[in-house]
C-alpha atoms as a PDB file:
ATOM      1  CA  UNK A   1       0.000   0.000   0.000  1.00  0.00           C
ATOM      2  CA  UNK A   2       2.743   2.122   0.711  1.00  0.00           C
ATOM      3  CA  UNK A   3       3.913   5.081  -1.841  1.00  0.00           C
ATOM      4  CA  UNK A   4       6.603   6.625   0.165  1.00  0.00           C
ATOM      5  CA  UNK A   5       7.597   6.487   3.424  1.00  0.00           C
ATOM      6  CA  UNK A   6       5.464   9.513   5.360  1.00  0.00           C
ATOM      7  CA  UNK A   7       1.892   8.467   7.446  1.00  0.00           C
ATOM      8  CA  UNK A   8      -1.117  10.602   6.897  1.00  0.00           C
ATOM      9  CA  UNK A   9      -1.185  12.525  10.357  1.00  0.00           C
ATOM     10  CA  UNK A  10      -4.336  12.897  12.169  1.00  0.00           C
ATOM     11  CA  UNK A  11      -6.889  15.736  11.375  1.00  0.00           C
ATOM     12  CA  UNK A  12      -5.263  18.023  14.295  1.00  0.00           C
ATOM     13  CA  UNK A  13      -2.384  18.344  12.333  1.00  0.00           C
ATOM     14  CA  UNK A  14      -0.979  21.706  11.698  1.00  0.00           C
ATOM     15  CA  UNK A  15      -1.845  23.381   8.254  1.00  0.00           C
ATOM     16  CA  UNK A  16       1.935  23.630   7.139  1.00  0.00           C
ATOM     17  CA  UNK A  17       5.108  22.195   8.542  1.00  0.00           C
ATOM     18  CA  UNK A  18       7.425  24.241  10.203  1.00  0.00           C
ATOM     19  CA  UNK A  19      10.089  23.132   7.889  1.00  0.00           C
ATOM     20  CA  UNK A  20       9.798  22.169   4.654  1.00  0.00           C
ATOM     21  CA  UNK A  21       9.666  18.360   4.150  1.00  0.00           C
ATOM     22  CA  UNK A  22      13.080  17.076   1.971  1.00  0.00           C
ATOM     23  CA  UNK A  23      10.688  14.709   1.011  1.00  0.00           C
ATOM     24  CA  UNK A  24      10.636  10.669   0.120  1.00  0.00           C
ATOM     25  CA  UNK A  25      13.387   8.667  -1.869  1.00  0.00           C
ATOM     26  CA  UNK A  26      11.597   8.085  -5.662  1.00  0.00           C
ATOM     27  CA  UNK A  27      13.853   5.215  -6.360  1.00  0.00           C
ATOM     28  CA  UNK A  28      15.453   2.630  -4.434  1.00  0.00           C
ATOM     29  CA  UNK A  29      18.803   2.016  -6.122  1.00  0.00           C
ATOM     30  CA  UNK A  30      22.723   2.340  -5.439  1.00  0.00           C
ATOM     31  CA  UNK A  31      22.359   5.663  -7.107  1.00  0.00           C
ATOM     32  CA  UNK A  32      20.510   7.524  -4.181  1.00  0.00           C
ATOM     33  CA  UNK A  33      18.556  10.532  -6.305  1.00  0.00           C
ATOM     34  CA  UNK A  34      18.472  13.606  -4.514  1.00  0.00           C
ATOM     35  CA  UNK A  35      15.623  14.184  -2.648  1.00  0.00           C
ATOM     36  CA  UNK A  36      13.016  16.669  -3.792  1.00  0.00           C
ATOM     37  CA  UNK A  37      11.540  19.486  -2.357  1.00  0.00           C
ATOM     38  CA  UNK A  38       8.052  20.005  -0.468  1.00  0.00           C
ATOM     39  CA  UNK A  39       5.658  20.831   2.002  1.00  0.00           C
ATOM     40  CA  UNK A  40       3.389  19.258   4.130  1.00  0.00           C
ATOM     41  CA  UNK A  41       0.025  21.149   3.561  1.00  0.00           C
ATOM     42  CA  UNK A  42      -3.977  20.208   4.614  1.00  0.00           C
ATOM     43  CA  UNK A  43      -6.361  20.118   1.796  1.00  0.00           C
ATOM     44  CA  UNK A  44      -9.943  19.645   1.045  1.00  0.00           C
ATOM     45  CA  UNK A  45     -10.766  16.956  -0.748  1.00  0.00           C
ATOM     46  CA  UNK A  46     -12.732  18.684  -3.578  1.00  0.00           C
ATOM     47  CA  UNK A  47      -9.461  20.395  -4.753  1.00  0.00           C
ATOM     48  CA  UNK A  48      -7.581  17.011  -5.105  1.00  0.00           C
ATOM     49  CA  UNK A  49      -8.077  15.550  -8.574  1.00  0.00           C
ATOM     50  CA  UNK A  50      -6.238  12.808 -10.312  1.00  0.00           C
ATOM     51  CA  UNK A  51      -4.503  14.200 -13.931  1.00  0.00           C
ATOM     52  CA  UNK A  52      -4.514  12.371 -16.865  1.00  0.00           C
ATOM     53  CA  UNK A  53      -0.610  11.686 -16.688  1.00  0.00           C
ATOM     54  CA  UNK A  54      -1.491   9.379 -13.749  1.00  0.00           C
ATOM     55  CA  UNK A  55      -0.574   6.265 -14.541  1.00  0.00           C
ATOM     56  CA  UNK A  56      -3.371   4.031 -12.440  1.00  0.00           C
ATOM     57  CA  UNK A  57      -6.407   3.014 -14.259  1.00  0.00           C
ATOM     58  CA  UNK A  58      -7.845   0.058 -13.232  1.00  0.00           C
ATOM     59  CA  UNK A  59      -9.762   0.493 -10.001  1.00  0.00           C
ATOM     60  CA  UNK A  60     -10.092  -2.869  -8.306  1.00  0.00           C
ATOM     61  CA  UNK A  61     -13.173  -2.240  -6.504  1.00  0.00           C
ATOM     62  CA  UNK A  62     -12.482  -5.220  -3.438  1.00  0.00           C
ATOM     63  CA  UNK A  63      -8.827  -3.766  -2.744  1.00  0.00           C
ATOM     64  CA  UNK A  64     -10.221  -0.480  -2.797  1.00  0.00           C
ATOM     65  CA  UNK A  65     -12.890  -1.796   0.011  1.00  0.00           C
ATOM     66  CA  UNK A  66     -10.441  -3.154   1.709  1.00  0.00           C
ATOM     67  CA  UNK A  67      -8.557  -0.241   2.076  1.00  0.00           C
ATOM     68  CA  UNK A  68     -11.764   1.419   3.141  1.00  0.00           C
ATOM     69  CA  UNK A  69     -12.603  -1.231   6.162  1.00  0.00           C
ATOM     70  CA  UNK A  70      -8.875  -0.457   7.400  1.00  0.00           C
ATOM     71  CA  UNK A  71      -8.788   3.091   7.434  1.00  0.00           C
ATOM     72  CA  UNK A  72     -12.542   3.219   8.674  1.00  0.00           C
ATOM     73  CA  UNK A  73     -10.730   0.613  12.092  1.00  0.00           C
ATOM     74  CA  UNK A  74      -8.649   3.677  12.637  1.00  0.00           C
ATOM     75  CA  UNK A  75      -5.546   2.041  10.279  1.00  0.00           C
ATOM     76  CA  UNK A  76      -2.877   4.726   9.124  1.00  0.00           C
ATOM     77  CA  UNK A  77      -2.319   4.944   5.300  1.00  0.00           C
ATOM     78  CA  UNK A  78       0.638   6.458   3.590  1.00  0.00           C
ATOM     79  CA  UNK A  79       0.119  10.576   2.964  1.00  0.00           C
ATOM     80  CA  UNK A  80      -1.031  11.525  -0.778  1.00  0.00           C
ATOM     81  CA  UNK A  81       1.321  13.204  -2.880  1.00  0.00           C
ATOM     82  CA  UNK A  82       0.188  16.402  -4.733  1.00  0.00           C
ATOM     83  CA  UNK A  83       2.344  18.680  -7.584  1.00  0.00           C
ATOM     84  CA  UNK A  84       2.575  22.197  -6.936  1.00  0.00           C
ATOM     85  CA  UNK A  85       2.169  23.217 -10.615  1.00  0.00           C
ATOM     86  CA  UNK A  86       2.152  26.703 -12.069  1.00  0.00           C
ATOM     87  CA  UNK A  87       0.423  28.365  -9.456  1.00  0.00           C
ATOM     88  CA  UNK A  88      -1.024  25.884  -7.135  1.00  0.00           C
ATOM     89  CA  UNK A  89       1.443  27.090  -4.208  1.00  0.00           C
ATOM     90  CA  UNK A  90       0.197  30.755  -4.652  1.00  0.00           C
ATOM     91  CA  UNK A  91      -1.055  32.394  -1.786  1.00  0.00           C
ATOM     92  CA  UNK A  92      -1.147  31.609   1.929  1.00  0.00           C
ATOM     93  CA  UNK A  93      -0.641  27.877   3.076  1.00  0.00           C
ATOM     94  CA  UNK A  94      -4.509  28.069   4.524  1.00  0.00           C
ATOM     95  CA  UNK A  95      -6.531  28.836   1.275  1.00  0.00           C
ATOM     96  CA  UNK A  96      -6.167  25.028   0.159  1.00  0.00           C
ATOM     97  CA  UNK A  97      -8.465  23.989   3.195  1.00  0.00           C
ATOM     98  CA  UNK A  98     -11.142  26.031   1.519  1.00  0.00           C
ATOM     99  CA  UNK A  99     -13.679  23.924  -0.857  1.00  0.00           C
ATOM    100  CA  UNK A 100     -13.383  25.837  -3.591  1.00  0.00           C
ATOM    101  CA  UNK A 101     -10.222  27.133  -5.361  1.00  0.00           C
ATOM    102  CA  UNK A 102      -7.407  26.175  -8.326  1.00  0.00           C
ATOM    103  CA  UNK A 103      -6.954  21.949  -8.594  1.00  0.00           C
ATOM    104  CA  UNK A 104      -4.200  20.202  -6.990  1.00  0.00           C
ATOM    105  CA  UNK A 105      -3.236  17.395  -9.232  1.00  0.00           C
ATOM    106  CA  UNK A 106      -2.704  14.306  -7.472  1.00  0.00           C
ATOM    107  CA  UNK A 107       0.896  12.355  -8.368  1.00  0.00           C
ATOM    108  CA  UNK A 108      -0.008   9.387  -5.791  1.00  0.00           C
ATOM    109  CA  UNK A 109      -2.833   7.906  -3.946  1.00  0.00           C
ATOM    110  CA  UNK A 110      -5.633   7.700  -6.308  1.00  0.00           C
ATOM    111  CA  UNK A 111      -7.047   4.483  -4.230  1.00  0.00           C
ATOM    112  CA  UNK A 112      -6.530   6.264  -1.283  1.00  0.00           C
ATOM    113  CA  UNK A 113      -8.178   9.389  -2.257  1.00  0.00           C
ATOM    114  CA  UNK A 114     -11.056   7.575  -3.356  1.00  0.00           C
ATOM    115  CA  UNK A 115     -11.116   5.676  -0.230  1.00  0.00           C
ATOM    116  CA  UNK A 116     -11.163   8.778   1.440  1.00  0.00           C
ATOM    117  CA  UNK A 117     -13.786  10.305  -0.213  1.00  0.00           C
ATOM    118  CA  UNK A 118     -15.849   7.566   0.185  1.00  0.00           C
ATOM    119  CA  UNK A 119     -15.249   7.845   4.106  1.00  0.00           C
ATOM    120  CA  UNK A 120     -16.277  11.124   3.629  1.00  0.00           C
ATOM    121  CA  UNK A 121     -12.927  12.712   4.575  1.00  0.00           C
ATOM    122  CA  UNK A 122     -12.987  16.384   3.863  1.00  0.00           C
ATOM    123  CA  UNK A 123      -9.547  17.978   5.277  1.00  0.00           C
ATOM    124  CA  UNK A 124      -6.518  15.568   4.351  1.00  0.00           C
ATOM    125  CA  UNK A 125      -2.684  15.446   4.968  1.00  0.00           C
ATOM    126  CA  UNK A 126      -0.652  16.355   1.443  1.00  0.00           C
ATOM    127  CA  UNK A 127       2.592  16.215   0.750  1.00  0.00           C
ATOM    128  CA  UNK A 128       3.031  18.869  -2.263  1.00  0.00           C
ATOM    129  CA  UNK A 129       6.181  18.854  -3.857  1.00  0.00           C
ATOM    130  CA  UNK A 130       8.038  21.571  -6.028  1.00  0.00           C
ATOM    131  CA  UNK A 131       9.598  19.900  -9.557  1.00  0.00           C
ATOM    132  CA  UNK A 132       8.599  20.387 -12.694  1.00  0.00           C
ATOM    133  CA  UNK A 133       5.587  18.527 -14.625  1.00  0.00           C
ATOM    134  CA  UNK A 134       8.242  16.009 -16.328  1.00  0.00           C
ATOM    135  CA  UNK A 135       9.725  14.913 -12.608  1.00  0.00           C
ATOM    136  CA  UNK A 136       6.317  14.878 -11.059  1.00  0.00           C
ATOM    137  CA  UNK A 137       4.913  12.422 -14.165  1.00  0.00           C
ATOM    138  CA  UNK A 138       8.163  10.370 -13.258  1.00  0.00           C
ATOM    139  CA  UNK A 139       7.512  10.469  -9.868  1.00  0.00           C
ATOM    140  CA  UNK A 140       3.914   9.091 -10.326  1.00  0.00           C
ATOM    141  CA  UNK A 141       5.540   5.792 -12.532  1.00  0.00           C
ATOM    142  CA  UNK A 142       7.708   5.191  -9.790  1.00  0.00           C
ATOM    143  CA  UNK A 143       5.801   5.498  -6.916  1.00  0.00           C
ATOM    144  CA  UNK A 144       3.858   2.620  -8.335  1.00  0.00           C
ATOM    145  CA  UNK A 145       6.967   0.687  -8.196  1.00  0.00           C
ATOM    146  CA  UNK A 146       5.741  -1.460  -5.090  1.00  0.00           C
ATOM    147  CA  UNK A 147       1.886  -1.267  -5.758  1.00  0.00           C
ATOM    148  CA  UNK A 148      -0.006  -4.308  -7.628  1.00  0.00           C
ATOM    149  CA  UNK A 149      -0.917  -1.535 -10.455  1.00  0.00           C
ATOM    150  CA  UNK A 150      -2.014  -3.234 -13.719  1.00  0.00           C
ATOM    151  CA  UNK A 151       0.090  -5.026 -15.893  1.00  0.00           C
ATOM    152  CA  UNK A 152      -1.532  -3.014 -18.626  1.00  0.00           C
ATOM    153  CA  UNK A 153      -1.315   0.367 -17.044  1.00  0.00           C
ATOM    154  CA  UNK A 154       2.610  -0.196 -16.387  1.00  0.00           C
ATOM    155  CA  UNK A 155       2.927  -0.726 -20.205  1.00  0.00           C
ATOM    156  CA  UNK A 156       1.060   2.389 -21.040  1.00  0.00           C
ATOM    157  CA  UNK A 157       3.348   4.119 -18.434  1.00  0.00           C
ATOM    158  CA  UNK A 158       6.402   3.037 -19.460  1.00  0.00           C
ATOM    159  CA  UNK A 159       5.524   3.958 -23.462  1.00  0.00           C
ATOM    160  CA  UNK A 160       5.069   7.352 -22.065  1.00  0.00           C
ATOM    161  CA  UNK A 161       8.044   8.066 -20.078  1.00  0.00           C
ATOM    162  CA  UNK A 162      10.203   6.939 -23.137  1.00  0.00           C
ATOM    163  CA  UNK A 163       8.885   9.095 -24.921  1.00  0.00           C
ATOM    164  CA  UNK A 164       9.560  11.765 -22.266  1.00  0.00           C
ATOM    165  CA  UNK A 165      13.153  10.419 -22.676  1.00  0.00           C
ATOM    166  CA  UNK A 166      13.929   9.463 -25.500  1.00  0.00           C
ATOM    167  CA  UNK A 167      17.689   9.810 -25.134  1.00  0.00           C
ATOM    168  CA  UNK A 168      17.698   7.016 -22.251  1.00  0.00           C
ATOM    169  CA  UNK A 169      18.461   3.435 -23.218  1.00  0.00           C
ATOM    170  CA  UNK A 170      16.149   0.993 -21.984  1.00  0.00           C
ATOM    171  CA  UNK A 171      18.955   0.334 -18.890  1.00  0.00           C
ATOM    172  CA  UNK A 172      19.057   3.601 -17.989  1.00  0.00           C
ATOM    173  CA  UNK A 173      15.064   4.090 -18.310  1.00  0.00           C
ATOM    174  CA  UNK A 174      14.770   0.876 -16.150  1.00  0.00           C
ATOM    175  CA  UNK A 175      16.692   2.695 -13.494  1.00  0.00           C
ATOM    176  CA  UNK A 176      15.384   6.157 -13.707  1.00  0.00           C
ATOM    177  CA  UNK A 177      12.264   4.727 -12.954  1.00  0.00           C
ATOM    178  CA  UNK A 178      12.671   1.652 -10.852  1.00  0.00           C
ATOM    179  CA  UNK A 179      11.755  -1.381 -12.831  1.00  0.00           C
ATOM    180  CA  UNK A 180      13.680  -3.897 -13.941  1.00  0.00           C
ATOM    181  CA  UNK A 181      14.987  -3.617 -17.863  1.00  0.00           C
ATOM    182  CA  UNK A 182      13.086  -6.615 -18.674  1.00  0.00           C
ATOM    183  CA  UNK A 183      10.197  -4.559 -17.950  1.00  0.00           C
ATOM    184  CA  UNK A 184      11.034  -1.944 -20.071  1.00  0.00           C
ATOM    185  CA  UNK A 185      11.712  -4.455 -23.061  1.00  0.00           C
ATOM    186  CA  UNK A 186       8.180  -6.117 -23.131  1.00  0.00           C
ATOM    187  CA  UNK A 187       6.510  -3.123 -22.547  1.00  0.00           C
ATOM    188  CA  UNK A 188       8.173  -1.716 -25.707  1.00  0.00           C
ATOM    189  CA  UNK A 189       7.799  -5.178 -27.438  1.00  0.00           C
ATOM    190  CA  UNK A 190       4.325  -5.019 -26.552  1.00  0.00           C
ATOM    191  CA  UNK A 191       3.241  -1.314 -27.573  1.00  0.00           C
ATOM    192  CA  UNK A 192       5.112  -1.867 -30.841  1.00  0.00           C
ATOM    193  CA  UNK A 193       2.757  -4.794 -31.713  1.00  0.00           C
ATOM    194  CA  UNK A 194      -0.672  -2.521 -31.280  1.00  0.00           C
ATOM    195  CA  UNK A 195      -2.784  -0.904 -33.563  1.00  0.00           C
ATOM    196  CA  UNK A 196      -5.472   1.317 -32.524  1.00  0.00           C
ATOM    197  CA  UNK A 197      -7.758  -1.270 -32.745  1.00  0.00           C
ATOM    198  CA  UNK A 198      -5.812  -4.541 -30.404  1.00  0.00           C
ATOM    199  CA  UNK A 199      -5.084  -1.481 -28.063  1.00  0.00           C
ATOM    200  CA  UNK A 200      -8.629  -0.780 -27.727  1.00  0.00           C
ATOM    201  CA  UNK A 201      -9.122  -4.708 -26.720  1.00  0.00           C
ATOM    202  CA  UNK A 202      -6.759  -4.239 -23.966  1.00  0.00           C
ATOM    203  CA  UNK A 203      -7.956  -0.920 -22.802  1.00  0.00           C
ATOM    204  CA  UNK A 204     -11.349  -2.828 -22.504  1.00  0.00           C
ATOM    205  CA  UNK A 205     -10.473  -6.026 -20.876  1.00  0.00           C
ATOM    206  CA  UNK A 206      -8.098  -4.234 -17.952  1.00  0.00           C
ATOM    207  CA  UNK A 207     -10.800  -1.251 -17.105  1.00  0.00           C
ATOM    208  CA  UNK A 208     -13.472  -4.684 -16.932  1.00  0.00           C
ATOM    209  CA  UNK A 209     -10.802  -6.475 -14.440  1.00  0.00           C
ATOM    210  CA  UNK A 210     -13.415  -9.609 -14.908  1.00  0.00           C
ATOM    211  CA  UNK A 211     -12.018 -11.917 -12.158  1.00  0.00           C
ATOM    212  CA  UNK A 212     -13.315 -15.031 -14.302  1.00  0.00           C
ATOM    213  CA  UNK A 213     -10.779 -14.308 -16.531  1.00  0.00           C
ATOM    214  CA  UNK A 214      -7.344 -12.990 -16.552  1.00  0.00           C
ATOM    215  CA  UNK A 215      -5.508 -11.821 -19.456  1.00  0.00           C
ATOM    216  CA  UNK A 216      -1.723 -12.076 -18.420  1.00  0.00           C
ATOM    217  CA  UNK A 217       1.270  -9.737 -19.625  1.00  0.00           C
ATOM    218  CA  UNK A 218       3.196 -12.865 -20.327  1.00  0.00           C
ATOM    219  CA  UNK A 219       0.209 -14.255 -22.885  1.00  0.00           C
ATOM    220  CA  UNK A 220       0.050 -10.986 -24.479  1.00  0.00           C
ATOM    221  CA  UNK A 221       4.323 -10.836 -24.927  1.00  0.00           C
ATOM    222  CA  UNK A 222       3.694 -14.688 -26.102  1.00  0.00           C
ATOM    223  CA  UNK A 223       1.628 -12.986 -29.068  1.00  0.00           C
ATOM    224  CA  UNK A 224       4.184 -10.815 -29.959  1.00  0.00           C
ATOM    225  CA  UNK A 225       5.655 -13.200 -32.102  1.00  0.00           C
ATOM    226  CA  UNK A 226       2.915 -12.481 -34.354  1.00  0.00           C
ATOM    227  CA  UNK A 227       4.162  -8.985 -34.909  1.00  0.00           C
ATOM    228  CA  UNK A 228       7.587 -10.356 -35.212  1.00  0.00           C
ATOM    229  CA  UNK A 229       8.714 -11.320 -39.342  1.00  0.00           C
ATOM    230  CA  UNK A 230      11.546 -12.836 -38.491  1.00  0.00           C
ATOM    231  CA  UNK A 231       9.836 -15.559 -36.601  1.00  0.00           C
ATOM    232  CA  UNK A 232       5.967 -15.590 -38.351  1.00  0.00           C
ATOM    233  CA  UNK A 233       5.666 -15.124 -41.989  1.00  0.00           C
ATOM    234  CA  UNK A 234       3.281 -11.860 -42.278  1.00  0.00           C
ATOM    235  CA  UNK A 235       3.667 -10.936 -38.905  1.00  0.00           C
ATOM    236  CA  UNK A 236       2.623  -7.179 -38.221  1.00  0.00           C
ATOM    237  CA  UNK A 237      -0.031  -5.440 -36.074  1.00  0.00           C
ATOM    238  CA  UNK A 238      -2.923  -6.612 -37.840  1.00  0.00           C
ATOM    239  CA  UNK A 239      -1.929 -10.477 -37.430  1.00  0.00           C
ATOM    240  CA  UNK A 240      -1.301  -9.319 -33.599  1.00  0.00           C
ATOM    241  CA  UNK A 241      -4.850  -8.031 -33.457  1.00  0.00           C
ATOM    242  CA  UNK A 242      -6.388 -11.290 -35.050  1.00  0.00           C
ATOM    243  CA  UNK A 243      -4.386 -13.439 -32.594  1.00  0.00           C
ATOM    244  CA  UNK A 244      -5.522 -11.307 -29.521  1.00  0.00           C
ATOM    245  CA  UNK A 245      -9.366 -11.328 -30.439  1.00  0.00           C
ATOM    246  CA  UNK A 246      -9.013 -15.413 -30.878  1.00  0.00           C
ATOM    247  CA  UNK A 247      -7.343 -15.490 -27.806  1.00  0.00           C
ATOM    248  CA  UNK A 248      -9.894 -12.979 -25.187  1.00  0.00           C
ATOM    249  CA  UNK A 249     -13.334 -14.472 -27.181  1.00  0.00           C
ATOM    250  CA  UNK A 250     -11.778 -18.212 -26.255  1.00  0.00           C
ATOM    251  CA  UNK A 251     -10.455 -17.265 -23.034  1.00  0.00           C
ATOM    252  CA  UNK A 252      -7.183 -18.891 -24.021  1.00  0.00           C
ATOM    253  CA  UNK A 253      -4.224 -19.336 -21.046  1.00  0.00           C
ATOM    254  CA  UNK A 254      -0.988 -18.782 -22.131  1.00  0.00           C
ATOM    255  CA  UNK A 255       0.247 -22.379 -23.152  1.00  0.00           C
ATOM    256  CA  UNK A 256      -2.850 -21.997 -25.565  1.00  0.00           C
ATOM    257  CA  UNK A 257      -1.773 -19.118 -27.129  1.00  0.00           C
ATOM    258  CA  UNK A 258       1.944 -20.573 -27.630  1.00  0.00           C
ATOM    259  CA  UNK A 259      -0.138 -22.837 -29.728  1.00  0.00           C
ATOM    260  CA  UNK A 260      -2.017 -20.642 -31.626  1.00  0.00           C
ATOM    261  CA  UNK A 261       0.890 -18.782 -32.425  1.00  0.00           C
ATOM    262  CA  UNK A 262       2.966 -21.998 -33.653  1.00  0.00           C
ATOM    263  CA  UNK A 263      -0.439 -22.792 -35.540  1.00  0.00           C
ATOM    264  CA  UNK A 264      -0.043 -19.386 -37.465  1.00  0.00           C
ATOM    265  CA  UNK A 265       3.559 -20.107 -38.135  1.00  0.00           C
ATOM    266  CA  UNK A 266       2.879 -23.334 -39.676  1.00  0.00           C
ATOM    267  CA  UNK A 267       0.706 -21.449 -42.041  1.00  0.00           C
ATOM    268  CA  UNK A 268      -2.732 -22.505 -40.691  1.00  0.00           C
ATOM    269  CA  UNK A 269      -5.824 -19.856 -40.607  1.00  0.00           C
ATOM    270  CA  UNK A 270      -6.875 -18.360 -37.167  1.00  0.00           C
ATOM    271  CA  UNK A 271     -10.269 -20.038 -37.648  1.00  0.00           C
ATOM    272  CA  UNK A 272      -9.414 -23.659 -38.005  1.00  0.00           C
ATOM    273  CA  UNK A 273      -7.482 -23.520 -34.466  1.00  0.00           C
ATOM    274  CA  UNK A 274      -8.708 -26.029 -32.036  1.00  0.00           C
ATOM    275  CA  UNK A 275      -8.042 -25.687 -28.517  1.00  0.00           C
ATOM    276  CA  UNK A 276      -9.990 -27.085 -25.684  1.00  0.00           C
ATOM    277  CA  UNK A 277     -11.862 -24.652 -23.246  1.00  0.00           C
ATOM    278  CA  UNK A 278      -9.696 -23.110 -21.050  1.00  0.00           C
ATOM    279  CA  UNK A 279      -9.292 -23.855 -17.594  1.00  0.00           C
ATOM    280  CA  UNK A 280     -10.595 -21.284 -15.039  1.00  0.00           C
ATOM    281  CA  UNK A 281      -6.943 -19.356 -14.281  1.00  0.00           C
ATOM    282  CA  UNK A 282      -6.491 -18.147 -10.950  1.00  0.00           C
ATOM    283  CA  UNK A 283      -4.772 -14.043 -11.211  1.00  0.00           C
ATOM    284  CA  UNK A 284      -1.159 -14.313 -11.259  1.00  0.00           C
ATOM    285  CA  UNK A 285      -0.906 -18.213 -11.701  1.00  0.00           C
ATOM    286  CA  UNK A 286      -0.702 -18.096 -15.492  1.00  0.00           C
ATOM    287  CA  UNK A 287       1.857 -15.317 -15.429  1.00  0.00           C
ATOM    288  CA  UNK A 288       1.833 -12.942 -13.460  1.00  0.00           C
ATOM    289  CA  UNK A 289       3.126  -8.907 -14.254  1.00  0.00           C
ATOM    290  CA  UNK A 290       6.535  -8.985 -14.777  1.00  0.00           C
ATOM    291  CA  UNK A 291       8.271  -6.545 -12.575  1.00  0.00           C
END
């Protein structure tokens, strides 16, 4: 649950620190990063809102009632983490315990805040930090680095902070971030083999999350092959889009799709592939994110 490594205090806590905060480590590595700079601020819920550059989509509706129950038992949760912006930071420290006033974007906690507003929390602990709109979209990625976010929202994350930097290698992207370079590789592997239309099947299937069925990173890298023409004669997007609708209307596992794909290599047609149903997969047992 944990996105850095400060508790929410408790509602008497005082609108602004005395000091400002040197705030949380973003990446656990031999490189330490230096910290960045912020503030420790209360704020009423209606200005918090989560920005588009967030990378969590997929709301898991029993974690998120989970966290719920525990907070509601008097359990402390981690402190959200807000971006100062343009002008957010403007004016005194106690304006952003008023209702009604400029947005403060959200770089971490989206369950929480939910959670939260669900509770019907009104005045909440932020930690608001100073750095530009590039380091706070980095810092959202990695903050996610311990959190079970979707496989499918990591990818989409990933794609977008390469091409933030698109001068790092995929090592160095790995690191700036937190994940390991394999991650980086299948993501990239992955996003390469969409077209607008296979991308629209995933978007679909992970904002569902239906818990009968589990469509695992590791199946989808599996069908990757068919965007590959070195190992599948006419591989390319559209062959990858073909394989992934046989593969989500049969509720294939991933040693199924391994055979569909070596079907298609053979030169067989999509439509004359047998499988057997597919065994109910438990989440994770199939193949779980790769991290």
């Amino acid at each position: 649950m944990s996105d850095s490594d400060n508790p929410i205090p408790h509602a008497d806590s005082p609108i602004e620190s005395a000091q400002p905060n040197p705030g949380p480590l973003l990446v656990a590595s031999a490189l330490v990063p230096p910290r960045k700079p912020s503030r420790i601020l209360v704020v009423h819920i209606n200005r918090l809102r989560v920005p588009d550059w967030n990378p969590r989509k997929v709301k898991e509706e029993a974690k998120l009632l989970d966290l719920m129950n525990f907070i509601a038992k008097g359990g402390v949760i981690d402190r959200l983490w807000s971006w100062e912006g343009k002008s957010q930071w403007a004016g005194p420290a106690e304006d952003l315990a008023n209702s009604e006033g400029e947005p403060i974007d959200v770089i971490s906690g989206q369950r929480r805040l939910e959670a939260l507003r669900r509770l019907g929390a009104t005045l909440i602990d932020v930690e608001m930090f100073k750095v530009t709109l590039e380091e706070a979209q980095d810092m959202a990625v990695s903050a996610n680095v311990n959190e079970d976010m979707h496989w499918w929202d990591w990818c989409k994350a990933i794609g977008e902070r390469a091409k933030a930097h698109p001068e790092m290698k995929q090592r160095e992207l790995a690191a700036h971030i937190g994940v390991a370079q394999t991650k980086v590789s299948y993501s990239k592997r992955i996003l390469e083999a969409l077209n607008p239309a296979s991308r629209d099947i995933l978007e679909c299937i992970a904002l569902k999350n239906d818990p009968s069925y589990d469509l695992a990173e590791r199946l989808v890298i599996t069908l990757t092959d068919l965007n590959d023409p070195d190992k599948v004669p006419g591989a390319g997007p559209d062959l990858f889009e073909r394989g992934l609708r046989v593969v989500t209307e049969k509720k294939l596992i991933n040693s199924q799709a391994k055979a569909l794909v070596k079907w298609v290599k053979e030169g067989h047609p999509f439509e004359d592939f047998k499988s057997e149903k597919a065994p109910k997969a438990k989440k994770g047992v199939n193949a779980g994110p790769i991290v």
